[in-house]
N, C-alpha and C. Protein backbone atom coordinates (compact mmCIF):
# COMPACT_ATOMS: atom_id res chain seq x y z
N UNK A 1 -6.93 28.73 -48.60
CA UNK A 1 -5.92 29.64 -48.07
C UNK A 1 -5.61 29.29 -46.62
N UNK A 2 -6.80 29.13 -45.79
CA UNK A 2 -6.48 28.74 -44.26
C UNK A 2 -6.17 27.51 -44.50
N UNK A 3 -6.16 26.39 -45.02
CA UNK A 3 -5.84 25.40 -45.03
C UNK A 3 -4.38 25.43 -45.23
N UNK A 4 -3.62 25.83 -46.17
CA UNK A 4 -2.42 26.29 -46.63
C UNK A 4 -1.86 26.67 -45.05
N UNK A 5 -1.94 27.53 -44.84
CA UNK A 5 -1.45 28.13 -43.67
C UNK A 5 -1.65 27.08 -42.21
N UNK A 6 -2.60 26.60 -42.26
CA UNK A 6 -2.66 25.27 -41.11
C UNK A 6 -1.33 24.15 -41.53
N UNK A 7 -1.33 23.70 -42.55
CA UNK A 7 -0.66 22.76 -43.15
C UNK A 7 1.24 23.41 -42.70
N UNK A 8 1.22 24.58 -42.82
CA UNK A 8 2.53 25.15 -42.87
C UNK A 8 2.93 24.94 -41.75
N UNK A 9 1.58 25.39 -40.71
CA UNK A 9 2.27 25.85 -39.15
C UNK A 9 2.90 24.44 -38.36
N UNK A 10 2.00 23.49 -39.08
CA UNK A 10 1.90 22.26 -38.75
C UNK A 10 3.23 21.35 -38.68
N UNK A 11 3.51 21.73 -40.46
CA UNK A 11 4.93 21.52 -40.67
C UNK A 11 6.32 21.58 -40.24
N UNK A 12 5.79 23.22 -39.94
CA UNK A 12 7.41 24.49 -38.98
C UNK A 12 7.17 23.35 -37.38
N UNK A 13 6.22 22.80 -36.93
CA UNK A 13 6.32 22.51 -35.58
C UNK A 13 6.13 21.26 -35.33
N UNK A 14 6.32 20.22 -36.58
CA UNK A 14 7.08 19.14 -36.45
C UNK A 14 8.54 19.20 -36.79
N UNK A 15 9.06 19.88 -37.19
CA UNK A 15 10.55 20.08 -37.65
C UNK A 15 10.93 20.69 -36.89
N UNK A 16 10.44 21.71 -36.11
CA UNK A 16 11.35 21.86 -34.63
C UNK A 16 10.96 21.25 -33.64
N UNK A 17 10.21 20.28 -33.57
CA UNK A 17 10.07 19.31 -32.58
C UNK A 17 10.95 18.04 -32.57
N UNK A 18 11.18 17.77 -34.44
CA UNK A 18 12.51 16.48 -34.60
C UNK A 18 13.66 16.95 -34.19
N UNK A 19 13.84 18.27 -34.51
CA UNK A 19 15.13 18.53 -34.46
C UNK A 19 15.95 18.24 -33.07
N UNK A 20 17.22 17.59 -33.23
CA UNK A 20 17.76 17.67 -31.95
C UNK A 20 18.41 18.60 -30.86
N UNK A 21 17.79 18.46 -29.92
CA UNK A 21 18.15 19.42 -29.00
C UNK A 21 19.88 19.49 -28.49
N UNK A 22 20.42 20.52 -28.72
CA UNK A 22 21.82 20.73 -28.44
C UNK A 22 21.38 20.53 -26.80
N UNK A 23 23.02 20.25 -26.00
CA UNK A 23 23.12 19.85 -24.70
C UNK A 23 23.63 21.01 -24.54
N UNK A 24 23.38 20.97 -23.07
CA UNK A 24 23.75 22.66 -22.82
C UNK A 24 24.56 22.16 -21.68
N UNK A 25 25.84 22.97 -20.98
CA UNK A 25 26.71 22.61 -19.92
C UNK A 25 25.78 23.40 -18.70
N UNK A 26 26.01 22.90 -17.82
CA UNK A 26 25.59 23.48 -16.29
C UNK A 26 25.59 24.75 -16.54
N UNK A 27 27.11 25.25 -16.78
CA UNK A 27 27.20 26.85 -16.37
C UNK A 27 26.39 27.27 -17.31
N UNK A 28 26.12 26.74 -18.32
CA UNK A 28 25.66 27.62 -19.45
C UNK A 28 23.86 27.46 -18.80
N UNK A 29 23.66 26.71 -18.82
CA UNK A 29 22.01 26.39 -17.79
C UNK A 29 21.86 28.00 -16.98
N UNK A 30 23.09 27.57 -15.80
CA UNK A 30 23.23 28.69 -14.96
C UNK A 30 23.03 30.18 -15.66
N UNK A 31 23.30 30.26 -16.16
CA UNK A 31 23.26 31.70 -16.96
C UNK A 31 22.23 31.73 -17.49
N UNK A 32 21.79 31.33 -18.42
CA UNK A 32 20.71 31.11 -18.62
C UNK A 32 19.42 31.10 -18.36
N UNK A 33 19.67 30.98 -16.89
CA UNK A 33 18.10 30.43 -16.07
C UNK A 33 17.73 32.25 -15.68
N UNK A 34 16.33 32.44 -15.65
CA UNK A 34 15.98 34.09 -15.20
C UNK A 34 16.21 33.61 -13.81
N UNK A 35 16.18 32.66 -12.78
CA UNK A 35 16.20 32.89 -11.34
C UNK A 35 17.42 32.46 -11.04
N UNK A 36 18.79 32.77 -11.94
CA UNK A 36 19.92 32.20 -11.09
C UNK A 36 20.36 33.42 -10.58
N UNK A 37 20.38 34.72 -10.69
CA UNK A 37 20.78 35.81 -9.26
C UNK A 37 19.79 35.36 -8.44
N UNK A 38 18.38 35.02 -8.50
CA UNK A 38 17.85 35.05 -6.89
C UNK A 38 18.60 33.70 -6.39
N UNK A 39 19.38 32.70 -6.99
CA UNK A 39 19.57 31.97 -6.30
C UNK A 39 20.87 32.07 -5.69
N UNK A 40 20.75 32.30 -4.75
CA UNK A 40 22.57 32.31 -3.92
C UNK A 40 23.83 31.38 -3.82
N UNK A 41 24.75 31.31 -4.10
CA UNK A 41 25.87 30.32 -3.82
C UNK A 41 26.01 29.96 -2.52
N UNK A 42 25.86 28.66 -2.39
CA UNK A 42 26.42 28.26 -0.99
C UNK A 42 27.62 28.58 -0.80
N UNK A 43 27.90 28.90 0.46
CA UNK A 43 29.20 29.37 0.95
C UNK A 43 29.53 28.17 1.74
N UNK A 44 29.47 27.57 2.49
CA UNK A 44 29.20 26.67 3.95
C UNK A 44 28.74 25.21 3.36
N UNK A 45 29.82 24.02 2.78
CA UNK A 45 28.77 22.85 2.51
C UNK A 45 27.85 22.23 3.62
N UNK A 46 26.82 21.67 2.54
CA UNK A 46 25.66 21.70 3.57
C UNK A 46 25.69 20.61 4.59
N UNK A 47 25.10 20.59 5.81
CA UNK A 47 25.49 19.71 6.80
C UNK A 47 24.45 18.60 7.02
N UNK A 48 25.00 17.74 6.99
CA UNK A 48 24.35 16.28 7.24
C UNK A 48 23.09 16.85 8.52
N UNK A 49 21.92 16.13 8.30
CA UNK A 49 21.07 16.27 9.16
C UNK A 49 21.25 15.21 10.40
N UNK A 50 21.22 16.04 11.48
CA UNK A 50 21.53 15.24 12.75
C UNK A 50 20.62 13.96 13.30
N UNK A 51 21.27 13.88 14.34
CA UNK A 51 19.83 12.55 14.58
C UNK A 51 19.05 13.11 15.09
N UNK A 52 19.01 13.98 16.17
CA UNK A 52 17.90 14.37 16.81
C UNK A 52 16.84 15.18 15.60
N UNK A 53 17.15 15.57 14.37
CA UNK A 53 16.51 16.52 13.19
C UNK A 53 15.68 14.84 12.37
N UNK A 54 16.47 13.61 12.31
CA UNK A 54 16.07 12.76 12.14
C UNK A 54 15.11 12.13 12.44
N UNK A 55 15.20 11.80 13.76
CA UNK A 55 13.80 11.66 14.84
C UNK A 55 12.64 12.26 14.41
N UNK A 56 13.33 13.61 14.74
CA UNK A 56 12.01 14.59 14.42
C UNK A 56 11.34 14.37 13.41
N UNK A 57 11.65 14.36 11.89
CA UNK A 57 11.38 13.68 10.79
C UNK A 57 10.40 12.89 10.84
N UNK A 58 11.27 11.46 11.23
CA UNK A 58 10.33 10.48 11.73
C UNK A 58 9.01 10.82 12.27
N UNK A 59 8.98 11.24 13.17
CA UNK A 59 7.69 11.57 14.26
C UNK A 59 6.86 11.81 13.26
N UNK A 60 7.50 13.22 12.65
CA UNK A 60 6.21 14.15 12.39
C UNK A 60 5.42 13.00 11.05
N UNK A 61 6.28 12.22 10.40
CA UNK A 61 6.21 11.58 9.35
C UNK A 61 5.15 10.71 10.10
N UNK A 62 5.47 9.92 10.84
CA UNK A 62 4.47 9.22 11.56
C UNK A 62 3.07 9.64 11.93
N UNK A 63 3.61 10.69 12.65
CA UNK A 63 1.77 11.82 13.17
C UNK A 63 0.79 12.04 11.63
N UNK A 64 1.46 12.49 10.77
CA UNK A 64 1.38 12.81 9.49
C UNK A 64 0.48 11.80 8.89
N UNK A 65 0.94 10.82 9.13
CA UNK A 65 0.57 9.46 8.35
C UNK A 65 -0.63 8.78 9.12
N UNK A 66 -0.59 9.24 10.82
CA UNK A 66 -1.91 8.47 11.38
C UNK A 66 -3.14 9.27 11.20
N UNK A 67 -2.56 11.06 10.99
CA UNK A 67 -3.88 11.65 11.05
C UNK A 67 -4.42 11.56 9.30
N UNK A 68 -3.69 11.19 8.25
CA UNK A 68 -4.06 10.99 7.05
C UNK A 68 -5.34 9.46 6.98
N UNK A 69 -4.39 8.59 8.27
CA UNK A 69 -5.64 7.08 8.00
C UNK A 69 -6.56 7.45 9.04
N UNK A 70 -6.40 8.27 9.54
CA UNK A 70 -7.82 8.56 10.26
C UNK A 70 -9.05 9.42 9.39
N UNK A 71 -8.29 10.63 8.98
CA UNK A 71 -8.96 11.53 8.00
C UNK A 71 -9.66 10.41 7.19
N UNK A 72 -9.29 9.42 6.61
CA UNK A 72 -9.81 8.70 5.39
C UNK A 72 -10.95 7.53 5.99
N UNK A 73 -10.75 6.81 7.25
CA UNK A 73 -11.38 6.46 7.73
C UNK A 73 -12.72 7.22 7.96
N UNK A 74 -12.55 8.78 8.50
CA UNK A 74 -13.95 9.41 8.34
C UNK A 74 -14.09 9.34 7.32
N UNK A 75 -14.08 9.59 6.25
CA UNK A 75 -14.44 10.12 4.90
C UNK A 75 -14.74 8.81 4.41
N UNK A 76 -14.51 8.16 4.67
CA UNK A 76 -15.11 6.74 4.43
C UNK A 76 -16.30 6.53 5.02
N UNK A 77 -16.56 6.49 6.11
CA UNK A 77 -17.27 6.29 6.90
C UNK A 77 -18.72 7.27 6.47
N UNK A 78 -18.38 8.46 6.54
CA UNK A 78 -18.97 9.41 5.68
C UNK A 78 -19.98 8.87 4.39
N UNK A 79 -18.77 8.36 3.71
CA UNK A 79 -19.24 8.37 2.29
C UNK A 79 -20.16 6.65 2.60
N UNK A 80 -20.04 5.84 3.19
CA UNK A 80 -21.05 5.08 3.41
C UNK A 80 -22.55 5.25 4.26
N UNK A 81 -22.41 6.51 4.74
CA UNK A 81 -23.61 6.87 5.56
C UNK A 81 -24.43 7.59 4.59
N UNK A 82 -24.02 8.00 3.55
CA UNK A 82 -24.69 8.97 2.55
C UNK A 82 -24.80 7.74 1.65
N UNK A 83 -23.95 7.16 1.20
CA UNK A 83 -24.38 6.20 0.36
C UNK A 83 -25.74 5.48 0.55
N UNK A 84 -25.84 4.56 1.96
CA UNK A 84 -26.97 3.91 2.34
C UNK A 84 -28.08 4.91 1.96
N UNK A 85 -27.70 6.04 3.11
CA UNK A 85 -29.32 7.25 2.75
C UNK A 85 -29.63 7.09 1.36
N UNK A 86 -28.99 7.41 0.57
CA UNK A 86 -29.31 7.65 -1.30
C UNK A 86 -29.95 6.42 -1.94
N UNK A 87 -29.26 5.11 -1.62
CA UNK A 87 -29.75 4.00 -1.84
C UNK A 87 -30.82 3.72 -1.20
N UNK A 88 -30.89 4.08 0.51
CA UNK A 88 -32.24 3.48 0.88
C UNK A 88 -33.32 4.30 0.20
N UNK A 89 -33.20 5.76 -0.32
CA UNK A 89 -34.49 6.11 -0.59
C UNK A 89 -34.46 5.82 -1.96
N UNK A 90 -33.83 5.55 -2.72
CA UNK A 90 -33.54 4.55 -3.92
C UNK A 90 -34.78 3.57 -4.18
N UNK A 91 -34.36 2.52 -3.12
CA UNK A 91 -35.25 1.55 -2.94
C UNK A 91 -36.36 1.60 -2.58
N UNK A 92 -37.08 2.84 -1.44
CA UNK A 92 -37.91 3.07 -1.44
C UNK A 92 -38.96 3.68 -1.90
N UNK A 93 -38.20 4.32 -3.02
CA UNK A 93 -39.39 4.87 -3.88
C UNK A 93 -39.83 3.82 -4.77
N UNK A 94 -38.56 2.27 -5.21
CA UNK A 94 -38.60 1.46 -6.64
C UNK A 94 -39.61 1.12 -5.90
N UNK A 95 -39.66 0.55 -4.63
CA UNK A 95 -41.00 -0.70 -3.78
C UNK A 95 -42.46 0.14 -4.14
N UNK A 96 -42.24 1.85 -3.88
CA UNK A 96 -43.63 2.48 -3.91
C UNK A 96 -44.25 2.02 -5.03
């Protein structure tokens, strides 16, 4: 009987998995979606980001990126100081 019923469910959810999915238009998406009232219409097209917002970008992208190879450098560094410890007493118990 459970077998029957495994076999079925199995069935129903390969056949709506072949089936092809209808295309849906934007607006119809739009409607559709539960968060399209929270999402607002632009009023104002949106404005090219300036250079000086550019720069900034840059920078922070840069700062971003040296304190990431530093972070990893410790953690490296780290993970070889614990490594040795584990290994040296490794070895020093195989010699005992």
């Amino acid at each position: 009987m459970l077998l029957a019923i495994a076999v079925i469910v199995v069935v129903v959810l390969l056949a709506v998995a072949l089936l092809p999915v209808k295309k849906r238009e934007p607006e119809q998406l739009k409607q559709a979606s539960p968060v399209a009232f929270l999402t607002p219409e632009p009023t104002q097209p949106v404005r090219q980001t300036t250079l000086r917002q550019q720069q900034l970008d840059e920078e922070a992208n840069a700062v971003a990126s040296e304190y990431q190879r530093r972070a990893d450098a410790v953690w490296l560094d780290e993970v070889r100081t614990k490594a040795s410890k584990l290994l040296g007493n490794t070895k020093a118990k195989a010699e005992s």
